[in-house]
Protein backbone atom coordinates (compact mmCIF):
# COMPACT_ATOMS: atom_id res chain seq x y z
CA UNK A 1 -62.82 188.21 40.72
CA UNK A 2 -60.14 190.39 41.97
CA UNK A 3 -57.76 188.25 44.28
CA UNK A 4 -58.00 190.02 47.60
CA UNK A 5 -56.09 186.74 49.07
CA UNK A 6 -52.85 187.93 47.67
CA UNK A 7 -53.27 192.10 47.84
CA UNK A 8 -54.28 192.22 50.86
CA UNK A 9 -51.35 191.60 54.10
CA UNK A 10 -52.32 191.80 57.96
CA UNK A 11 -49.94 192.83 60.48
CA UNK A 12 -50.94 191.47 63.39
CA UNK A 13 -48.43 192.89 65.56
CA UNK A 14 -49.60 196.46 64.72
CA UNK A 15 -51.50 198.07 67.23
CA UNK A 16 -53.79 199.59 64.00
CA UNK A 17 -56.96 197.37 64.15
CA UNK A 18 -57.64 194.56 61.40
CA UNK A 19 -60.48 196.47 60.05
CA UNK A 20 -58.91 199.95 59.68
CA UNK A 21 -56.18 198.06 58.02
CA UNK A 22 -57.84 196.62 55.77
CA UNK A 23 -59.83 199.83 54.78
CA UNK A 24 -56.58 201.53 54.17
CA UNK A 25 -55.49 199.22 51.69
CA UNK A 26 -58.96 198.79 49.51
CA UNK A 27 -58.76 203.01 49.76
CA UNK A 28 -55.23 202.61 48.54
CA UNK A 29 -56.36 199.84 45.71
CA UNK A 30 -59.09 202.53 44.95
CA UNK A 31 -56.68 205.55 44.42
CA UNK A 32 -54.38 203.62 42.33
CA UNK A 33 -57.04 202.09 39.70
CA UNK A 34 -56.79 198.57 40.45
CA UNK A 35 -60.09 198.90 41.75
CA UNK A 36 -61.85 200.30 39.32
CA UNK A 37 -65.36 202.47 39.72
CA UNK A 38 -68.39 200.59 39.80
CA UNK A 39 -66.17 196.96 40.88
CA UNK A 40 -68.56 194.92 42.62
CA UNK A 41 -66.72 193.79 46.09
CA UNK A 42 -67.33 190.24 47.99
CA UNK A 43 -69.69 189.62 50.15
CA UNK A 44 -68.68 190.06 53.84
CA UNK A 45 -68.75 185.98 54.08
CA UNK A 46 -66.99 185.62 51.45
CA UNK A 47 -63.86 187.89 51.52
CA UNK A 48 -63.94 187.17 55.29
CA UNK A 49 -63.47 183.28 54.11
CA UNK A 50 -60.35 184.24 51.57
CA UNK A 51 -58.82 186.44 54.28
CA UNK A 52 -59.18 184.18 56.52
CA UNK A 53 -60.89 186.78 59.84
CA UNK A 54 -63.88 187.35 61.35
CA UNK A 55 -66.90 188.69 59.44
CA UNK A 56 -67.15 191.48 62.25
CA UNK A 57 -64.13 192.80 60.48
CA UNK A 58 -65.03 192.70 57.13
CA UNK A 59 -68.32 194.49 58.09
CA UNK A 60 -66.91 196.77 59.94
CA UNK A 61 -64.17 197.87 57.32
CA UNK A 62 -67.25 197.94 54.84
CA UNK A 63 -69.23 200.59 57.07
CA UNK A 64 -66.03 202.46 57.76
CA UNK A 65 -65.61 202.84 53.77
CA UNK A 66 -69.04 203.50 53.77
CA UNK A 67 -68.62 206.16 55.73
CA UNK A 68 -65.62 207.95 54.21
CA UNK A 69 -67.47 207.94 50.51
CA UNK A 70 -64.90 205.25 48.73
CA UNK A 71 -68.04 202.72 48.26
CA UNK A 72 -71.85 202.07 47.70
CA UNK A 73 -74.68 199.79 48.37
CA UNK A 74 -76.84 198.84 46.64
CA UNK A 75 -80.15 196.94 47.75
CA UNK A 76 -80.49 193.41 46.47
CA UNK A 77 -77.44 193.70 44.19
CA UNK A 78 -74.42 194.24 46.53
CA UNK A 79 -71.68 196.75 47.73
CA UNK A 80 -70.26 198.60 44.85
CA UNK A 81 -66.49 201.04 44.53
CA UNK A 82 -68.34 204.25 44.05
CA UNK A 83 -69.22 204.74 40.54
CA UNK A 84 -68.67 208.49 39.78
CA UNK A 85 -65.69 208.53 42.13
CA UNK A 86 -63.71 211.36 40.92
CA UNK A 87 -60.14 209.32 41.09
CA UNK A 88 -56.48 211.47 40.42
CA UNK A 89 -55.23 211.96 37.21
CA UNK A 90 -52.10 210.01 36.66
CA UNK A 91 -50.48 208.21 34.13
CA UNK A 92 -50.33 204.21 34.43
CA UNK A 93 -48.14 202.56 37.24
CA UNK A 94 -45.68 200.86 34.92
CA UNK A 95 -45.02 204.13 32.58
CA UNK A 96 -44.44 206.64 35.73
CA UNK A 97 -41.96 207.71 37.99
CA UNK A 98 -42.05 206.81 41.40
CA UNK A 99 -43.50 210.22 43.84
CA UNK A 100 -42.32 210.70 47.39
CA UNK A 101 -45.06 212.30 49.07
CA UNK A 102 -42.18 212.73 51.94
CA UNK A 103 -39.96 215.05 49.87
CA UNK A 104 -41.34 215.91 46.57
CA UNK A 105 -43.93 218.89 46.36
CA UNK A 106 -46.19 219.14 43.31
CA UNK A 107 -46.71 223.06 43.66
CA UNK A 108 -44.46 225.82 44.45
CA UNK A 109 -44.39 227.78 47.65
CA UNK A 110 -42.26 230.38 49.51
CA UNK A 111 -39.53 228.96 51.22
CA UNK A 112 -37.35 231.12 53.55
CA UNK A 113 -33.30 232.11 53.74
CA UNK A 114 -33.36 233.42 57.03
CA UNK A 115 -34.74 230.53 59.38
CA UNK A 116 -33.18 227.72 60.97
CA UNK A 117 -34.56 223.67 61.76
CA UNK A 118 -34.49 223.35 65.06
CA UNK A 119 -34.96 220.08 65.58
CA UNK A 120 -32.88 218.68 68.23
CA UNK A 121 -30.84 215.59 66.70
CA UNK A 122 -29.79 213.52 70.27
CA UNK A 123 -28.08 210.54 69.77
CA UNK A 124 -27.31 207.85 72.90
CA UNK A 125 -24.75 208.69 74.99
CA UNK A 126 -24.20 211.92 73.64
CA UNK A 127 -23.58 215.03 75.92
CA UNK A 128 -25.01 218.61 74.73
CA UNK A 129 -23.84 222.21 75.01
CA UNK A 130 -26.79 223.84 75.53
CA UNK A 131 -27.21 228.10 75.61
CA UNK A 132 -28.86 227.84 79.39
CA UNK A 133 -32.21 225.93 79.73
CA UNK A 134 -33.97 224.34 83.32
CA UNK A 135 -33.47 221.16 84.07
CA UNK A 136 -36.34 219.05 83.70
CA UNK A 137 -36.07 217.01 86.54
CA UNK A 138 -36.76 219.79 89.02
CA UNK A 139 -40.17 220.21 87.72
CA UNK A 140 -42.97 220.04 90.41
CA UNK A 141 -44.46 217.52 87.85
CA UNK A 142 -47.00 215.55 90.51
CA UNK A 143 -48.32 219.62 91.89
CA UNK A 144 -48.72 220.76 88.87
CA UNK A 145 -50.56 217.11 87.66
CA UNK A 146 -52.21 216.81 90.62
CA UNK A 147 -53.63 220.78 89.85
CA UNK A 148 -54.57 219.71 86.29
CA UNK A 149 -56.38 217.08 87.83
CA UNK A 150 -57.83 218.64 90.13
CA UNK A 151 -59.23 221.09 88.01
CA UNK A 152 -60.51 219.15 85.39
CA UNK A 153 -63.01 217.16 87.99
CA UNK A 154 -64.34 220.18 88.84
CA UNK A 155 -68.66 220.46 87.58
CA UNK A 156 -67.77 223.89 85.69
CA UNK A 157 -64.93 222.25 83.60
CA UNK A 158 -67.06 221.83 80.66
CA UNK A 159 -66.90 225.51 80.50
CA UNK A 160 -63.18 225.60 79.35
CA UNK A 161 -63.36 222.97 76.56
CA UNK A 162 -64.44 224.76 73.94
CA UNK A 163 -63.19 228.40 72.40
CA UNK A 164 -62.20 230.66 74.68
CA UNK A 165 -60.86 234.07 74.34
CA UNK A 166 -58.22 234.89 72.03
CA UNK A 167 -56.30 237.06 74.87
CA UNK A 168 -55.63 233.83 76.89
CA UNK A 169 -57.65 232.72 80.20
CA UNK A 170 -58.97 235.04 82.26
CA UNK A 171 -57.92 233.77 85.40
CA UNK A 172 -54.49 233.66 84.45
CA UNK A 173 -54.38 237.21 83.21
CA UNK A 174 -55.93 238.58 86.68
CA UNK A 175 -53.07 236.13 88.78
CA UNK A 176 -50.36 237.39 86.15
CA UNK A 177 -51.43 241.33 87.22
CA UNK A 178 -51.15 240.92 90.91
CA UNK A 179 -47.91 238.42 90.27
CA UNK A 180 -45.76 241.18 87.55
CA UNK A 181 -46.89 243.87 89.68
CA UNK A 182 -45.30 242.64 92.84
CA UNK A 183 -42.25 240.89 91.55
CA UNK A 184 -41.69 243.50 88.43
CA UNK A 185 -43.06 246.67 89.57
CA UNK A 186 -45.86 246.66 86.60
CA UNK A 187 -48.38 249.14 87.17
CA UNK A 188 -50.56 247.17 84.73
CA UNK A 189 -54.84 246.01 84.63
CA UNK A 190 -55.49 243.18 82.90
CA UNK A 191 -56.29 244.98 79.83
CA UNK A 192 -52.84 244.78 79.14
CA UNK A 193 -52.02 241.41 79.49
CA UNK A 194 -52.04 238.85 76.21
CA UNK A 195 -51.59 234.98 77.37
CA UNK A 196 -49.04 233.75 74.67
CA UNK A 197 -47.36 230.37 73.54
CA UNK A 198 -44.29 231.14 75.00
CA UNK A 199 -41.81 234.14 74.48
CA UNK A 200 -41.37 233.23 70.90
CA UNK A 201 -44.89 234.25 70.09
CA UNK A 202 -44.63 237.19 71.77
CA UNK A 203 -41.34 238.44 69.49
CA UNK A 204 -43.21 237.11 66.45
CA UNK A 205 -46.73 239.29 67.15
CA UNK A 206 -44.64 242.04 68.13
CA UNK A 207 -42.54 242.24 64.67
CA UNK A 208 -45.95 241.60 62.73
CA UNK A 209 -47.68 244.61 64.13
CA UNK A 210 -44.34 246.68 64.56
CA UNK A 211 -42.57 245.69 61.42
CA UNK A 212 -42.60 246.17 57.49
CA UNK A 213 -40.35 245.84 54.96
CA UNK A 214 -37.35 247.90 55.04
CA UNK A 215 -37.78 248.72 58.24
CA UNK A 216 -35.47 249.16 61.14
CA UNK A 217 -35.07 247.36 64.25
CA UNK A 218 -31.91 248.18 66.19
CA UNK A 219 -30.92 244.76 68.13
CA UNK A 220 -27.12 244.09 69.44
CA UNK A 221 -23.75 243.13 67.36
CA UNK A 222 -24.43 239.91 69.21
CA UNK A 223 -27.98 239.41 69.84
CA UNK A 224 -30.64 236.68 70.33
CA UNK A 225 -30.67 234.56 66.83
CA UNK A 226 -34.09 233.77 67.25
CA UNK A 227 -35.41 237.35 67.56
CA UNK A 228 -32.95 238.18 64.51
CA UNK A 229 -34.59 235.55 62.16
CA UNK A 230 -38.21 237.20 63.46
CA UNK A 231 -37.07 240.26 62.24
CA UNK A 232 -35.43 239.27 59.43
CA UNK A 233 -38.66 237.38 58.13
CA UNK A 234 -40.90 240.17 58.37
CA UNK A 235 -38.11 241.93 55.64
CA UNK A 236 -36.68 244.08 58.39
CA UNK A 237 -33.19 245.72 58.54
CA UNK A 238 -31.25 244.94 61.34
CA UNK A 239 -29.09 247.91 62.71
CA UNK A 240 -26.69 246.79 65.25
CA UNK A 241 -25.00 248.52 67.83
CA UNK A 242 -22.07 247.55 70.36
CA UNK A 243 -22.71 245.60 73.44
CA UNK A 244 -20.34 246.30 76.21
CA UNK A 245 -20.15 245.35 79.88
CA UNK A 246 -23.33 247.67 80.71
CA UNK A 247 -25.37 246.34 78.13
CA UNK A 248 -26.21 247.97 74.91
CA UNK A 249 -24.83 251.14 74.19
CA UNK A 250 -27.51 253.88 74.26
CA UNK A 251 -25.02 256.55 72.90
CA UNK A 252 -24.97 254.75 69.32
CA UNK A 253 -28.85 254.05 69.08
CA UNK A 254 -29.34 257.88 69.98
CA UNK A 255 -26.90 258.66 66.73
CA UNK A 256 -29.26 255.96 64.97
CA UNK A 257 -31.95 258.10 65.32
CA UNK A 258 -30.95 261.07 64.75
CA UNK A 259 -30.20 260.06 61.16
CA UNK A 260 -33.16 258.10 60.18
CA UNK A 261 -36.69 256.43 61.05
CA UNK A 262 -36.44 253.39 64.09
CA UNK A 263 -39.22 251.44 64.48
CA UNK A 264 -37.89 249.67 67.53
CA UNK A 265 -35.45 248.37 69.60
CA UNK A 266 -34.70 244.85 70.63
CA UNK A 267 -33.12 244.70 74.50
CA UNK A 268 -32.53 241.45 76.40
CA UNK A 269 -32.32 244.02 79.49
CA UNK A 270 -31.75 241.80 82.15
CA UNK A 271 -29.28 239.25 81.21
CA UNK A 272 -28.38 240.20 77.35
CA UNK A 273 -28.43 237.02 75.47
CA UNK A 274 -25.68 235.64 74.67
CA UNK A 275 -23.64 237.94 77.01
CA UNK A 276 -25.18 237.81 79.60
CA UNK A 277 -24.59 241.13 80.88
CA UNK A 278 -27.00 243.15 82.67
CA UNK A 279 -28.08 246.75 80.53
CA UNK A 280 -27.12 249.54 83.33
CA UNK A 281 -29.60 251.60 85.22
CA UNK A 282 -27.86 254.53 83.35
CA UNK A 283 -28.41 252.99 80.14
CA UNK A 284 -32.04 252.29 80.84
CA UNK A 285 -33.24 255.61 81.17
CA UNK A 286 -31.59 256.52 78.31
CA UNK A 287 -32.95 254.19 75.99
CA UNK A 288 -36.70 255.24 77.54
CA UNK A 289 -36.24 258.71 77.37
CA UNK A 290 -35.13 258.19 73.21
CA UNK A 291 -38.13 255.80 72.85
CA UNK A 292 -40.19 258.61 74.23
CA UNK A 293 -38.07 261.48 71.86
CA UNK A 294 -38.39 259.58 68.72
CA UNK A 295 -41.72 257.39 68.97
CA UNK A 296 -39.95 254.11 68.32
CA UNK A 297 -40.98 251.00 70.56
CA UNK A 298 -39.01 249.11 73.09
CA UNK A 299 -38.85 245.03 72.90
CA UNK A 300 -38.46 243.60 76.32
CA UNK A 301 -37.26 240.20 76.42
CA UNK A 302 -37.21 239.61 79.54
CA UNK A 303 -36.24 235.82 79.25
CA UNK A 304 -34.82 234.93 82.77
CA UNK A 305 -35.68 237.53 85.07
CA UNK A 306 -35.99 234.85 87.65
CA UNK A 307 -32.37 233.94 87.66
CA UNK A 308 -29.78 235.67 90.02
CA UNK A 309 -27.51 234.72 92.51
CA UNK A 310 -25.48 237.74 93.26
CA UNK A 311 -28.36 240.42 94.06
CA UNK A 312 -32.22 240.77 93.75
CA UNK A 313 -33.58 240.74 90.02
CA UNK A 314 -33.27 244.66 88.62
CA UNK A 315 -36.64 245.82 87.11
CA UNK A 316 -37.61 245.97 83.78
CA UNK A 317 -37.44 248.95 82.14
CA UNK A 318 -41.36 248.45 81.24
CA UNK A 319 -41.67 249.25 85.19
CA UNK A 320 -40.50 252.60 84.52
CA UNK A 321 -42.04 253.21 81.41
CA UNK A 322 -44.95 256.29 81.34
CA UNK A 323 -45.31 256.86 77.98
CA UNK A 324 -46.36 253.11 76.62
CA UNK A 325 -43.58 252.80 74.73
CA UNK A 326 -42.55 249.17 75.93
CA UNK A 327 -43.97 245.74 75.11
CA UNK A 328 -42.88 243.44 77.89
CA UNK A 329 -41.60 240.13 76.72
CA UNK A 330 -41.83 236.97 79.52
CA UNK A 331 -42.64 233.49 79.99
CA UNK A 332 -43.19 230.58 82.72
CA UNK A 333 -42.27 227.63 80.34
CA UNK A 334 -38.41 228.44 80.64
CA UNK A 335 -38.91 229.20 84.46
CA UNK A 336 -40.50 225.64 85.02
CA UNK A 337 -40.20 223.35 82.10
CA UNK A 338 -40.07 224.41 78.09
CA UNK A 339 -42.79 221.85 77.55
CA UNK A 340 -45.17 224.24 79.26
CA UNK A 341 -45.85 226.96 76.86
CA UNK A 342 -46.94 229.50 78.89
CA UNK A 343 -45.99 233.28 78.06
CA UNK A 344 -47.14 236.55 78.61
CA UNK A 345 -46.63 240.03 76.45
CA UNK A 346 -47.54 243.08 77.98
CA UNK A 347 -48.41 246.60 76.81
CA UNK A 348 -50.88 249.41 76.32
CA UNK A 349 -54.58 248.62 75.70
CA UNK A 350 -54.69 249.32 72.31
CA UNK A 351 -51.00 247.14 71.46
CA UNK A 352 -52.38 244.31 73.20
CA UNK A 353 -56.01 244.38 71.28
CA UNK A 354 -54.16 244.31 67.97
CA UNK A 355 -51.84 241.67 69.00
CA UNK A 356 -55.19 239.30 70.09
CA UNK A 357 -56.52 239.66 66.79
CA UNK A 358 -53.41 238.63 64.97
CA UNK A 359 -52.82 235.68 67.85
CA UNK A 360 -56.80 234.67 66.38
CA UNK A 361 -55.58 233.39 63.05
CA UNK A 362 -52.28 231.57 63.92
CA UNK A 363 -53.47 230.14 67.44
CA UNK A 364 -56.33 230.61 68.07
CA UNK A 365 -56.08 230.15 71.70
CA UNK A 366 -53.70 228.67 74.56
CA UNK A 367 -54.48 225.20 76.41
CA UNK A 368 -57.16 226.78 78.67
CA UNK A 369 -56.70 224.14 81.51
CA UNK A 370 -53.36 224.22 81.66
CA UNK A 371 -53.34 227.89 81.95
CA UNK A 372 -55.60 227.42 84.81
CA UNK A 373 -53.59 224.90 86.32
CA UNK A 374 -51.08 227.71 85.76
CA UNK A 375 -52.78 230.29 87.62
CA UNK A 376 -53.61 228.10 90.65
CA UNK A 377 -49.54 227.27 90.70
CA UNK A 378 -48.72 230.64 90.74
CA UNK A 379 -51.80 232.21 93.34
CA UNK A 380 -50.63 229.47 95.72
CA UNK A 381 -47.30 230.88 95.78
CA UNK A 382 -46.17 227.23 94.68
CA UNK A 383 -44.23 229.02 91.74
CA UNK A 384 -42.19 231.24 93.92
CA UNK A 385 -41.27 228.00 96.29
CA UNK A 386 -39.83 226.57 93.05
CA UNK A 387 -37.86 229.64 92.06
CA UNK A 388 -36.19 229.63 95.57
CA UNK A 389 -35.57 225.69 95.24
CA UNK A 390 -33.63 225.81 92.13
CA UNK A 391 -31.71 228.94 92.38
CA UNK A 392 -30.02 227.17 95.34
CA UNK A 393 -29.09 224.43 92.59
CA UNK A 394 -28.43 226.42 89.76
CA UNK A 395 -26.17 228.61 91.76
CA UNK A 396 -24.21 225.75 92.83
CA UNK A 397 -23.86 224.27 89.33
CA UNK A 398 -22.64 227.86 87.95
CA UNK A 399 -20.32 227.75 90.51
CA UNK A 400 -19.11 223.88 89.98
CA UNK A 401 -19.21 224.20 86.47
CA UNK A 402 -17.32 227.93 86.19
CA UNK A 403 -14.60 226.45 88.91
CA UNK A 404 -13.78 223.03 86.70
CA UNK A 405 -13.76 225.12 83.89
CA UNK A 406 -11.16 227.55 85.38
CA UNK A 407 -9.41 224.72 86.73
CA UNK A 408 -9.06 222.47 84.01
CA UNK A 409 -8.94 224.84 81.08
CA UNK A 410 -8.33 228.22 81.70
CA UNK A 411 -5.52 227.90 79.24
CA UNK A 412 -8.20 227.76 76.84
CA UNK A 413 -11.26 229.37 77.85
CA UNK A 414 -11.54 232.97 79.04
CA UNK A 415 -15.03 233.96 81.05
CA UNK A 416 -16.29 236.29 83.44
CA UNK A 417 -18.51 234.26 86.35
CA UNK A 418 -22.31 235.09 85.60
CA UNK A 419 -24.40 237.30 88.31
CA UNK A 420 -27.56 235.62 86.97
CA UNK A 421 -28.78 233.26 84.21
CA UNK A 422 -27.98 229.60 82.96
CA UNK A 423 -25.39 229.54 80.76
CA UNK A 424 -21.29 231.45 81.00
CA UNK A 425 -20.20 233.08 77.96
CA UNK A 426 -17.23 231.76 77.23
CA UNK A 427 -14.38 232.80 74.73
CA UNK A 428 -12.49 230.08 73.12
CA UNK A 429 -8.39 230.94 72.93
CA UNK A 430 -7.68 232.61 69.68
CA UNK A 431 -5.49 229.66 68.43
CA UNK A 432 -8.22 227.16 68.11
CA UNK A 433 -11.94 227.49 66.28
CA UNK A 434 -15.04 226.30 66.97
CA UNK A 435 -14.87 224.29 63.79
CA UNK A 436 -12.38 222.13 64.73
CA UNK A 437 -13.31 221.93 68.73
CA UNK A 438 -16.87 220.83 67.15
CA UNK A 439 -15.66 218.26 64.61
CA UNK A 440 -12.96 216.85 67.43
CA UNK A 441 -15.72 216.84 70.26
CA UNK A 442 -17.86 214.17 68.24
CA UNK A 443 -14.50 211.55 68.79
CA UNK A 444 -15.94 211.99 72.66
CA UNK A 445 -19.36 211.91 72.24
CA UNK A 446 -20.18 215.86 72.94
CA UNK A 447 -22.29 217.91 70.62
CA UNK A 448 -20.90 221.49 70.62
CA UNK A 449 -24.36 222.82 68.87
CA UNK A 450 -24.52 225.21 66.22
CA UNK A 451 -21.49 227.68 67.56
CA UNK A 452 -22.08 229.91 63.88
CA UNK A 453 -25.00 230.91 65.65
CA UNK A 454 -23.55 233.37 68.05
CA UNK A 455 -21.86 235.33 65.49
CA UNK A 456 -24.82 236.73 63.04
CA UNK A 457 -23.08 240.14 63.24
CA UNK A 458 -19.42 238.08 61.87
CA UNK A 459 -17.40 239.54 64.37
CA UNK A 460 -15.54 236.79 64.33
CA UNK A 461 -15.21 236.92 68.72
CA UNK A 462 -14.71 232.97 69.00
CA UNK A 463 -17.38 233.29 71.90
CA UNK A 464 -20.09 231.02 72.40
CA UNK A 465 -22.68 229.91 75.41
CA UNK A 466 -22.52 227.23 77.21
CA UNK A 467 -25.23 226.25 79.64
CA UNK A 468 -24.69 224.43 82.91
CA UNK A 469 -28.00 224.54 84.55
CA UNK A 470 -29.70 221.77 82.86
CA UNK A 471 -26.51 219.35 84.44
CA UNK A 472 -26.38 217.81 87.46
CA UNK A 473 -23.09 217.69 89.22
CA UNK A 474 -21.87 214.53 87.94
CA UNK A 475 -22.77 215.52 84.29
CA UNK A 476 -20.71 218.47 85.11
CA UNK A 477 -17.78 217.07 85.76
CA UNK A 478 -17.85 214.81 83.33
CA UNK A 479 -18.88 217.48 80.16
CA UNK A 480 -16.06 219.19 81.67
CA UNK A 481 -13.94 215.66 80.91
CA UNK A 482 -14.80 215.31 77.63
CA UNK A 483 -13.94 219.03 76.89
CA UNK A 484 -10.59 218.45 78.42
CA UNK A 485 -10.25 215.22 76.35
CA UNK A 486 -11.27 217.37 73.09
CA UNK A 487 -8.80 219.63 73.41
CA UNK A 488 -5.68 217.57 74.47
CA UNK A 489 -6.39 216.20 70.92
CA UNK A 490 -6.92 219.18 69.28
CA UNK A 491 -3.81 220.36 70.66
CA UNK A 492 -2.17 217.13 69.93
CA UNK A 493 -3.34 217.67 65.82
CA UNK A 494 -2.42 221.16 66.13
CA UNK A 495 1.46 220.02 67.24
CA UNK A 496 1.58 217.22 64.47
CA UNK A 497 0.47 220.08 61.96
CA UNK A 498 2.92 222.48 63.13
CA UNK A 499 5.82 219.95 62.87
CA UNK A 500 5.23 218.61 59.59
């Protein structure tokens, strides 16, 4: 008789339950061979008696491998491993090599040169440079709980648990027309509103329907990295042209064009990313009237529209567009909370069709209560009373945070104080790099982030962003502190270098 005493091992202090544990392993003893088709298992008295449990358990792991195929009974005779049990070919345990499921693959695949993990590695006590996200803690977490809660008591909720349309909620598209039309001057039905994942989805359907290989996309010599790897993956070329103060410059997409085929143009419009600057009202019409001239389309990323201290938001340039030549780019999740992925793309009919049928067979929809929840957060004008309560806050962290900075290192750091957004784009002094200000900050327990990432274009500017929304003001001053302490001691290497 096999000796189940010794194979099998309990741990008690796992919240898995006996029964499933002990199902696991027998599976497991299956796979491997040491239970062998046809072997003729103990009673449930019996191995209940050598494994010293309940017979509940042992019955219960019995009907659970019942269940899942791995075993047979048989009437009057007993319970059986499955005797035609098609088990894995492999070679005997003591004359193979050991296989990590976690990192070995037994099949080849595709894997990609232009996309980066981003998988944020915290560790205690460590501060971040961030490129400009919310803070977390200002969420209206209990309204927007308390709207998810009420919502889901409601008779008709049964309505929203199962598939739903592939263009997002209805509800929220109809609230999302009135809302963009007021606050962006969208002249839009909802016809031409897709619900999306967040803005990320939006860039990614965009480049699938937009996008083949070889083809051009014209983005800036410092541009979004994320929307550069889209491109990228879908075999595009990147042409880039020179950001300035006003934005992009028109002038040198209009040569673009003039010598060959452009598929489309990438704008961060409001606040460029990583810039920050705001494209010019000049510039705009421009780029619209070329879109219009040489058929190509217009990416709007309109990522924080929301975010201005010195002057009301300027309108997209999708609210002056007649000739359907822009797909508008937004989201709520970065105005609120990244954890709520909630976007929107908008465009012509016939765009936004195409780009539901593609969403269909990646996602095949969004979280349909939470984009109700959504909707009832922004009708009630509950969204809006957040935007007003943390633009007071983030204004007076850009302001903390851009004053310290000028205070304590403007030997060091040279900036121009952002008109809107969460993060300064700062240039580091041309003596020191990134490379060593990141390998030095670790000493004080701040993460300076992937700083390569700014520089796709390798223009070598020594600029990077760094984010001050997300702190409060006594993170602020102390970030600011451990900068300072970073580079007193890269100056202090730099000095011992020097002299010897």
């Amino acid at each position: 008789m096999f000796p189940f005493k010794t194979s099998i091992q309990f741990d008690r202090k796992c919240n898995q339950a006996l029964y499933l544990q002990l199902s696991n392993q027998i599976i497991q003893l299956i796979k491997d061979q040491t239970l062998a088709p046809n072997t003729k298992l103990p009673g449930s008295r019996t191995l209940a008696e050598q494994l010293n449990v309940h017979r509940k358990i042992i019955v219960a792991c019995y009907e659970e491998l019942l269940q899942q195929g791995w075993i047979e009974s048989i009437p009057k005779k007993g319970t059986f491993v499955l005797r035609n049990l098609p088990l894995l070919d492999q070679e005997k345990l003591e004359n193979s090599v050991t296989f990590d499921m976690k990192k070995n693959t037994g099949f080849t695949f595709y894997k990609t040169s232009v996309l980066r993990e981003r998988i944020p590695k915290k560790k205690n006590d460590f501060m971040y440079l961030n490129d400009g996200v919310s803070d977390g803690r200002l969420t209206p977490i209990n309204e927007i709980a308390r709207t998810y809660r009420r919502i889901s008591a409601k008779k008709n909720v049964f309505e929203h648990l199962s598939y739903g349309s592939t263009y997002g909620n209805d509800t929220l598209r109809d609230v999302l027309v009135d809302y963009l039309n007021t606050t962006r001057g969208l002249h839009i039905t909802k016809e031409n509103v897709l619900i999306t994942r967040g803005s990320q989805m939006g860039n990614w359907l965009s480049s699938q329907l937009l996008l083949r290989k070889n083809d051009i996309v014209v983005v800036g010599n410092t541009n979004y990295d994320s929307a550069d790897s889209t491109f990228l993956n879908q075999q595009a070329k990147l042409e880039r042209v020179l950001v300035d103060d006003n934005g992009l410059v028109t002038d040198e997409i209009e040569k673009l064009c003039k010598r060959q085929q452009i598929e489309a143009v990438y704008v961060t419009s409001h606040h460029h990313h990583p810039t920050t600057v705001t494209l010019s009202a000049k510039r705009r019409i421009h780029l619209l009237n070329l879109a219009k001239q040489y058929n190509f389309a217009i990416i709007e990323d309109d990522y924080d529209y929301d975010f201005n201290y010195n002057h009301a938001p300027i309108l997209p340039l999708a609210s002056h567009d007649t000739n359907g030549n822009v797909v508008y780019i937004g989201s709520i999740c970065k105005t609120v909370a990244p954890v709520f992925r909630i976007g929107y793309l908008i465009a012509s009919k016939e765009f936004v069709d195409e780009s539901s049928k593609l969403r269909g067979i990646v996602d095949r929809q969004g979280d349909a209560l939470l984009e109700l929840t959504f909707a009832d957060f922004i009708k009630s004008g509950d969204l809006d009373r957040h935007i007003r309560k943390v633009m007071k806050i983030y204004k007076q962290r850009r302001d903390l945070f851009c004053k310290l900075l000028k205070d304590e290192l403007n030997d060091v750091f040279q900036f121009e104080i952002p008109k809107g957004g969460l993060a300064v784009w700062a240039k580091l002094n041309s003596n020191y790099s990134w490379k060593t200000l990141s390998e030095v900050a670790k000493i004080y327990k701040l993460d300076i982030g992937e700083w390569q990432r700014y520089d796709n274009a390798k223009l070598k500017h020594n600029c990077i962003r760094i984010g001050f929304a997300s702190n409060n003001e006594e993170e602020i001053y102390e970030l600011i502190n451990r900068l300072k302490k970073t580079m007193g001691e890269v100056v202090r290497k730099n000095t011992l270098n020097s002299v010897s």
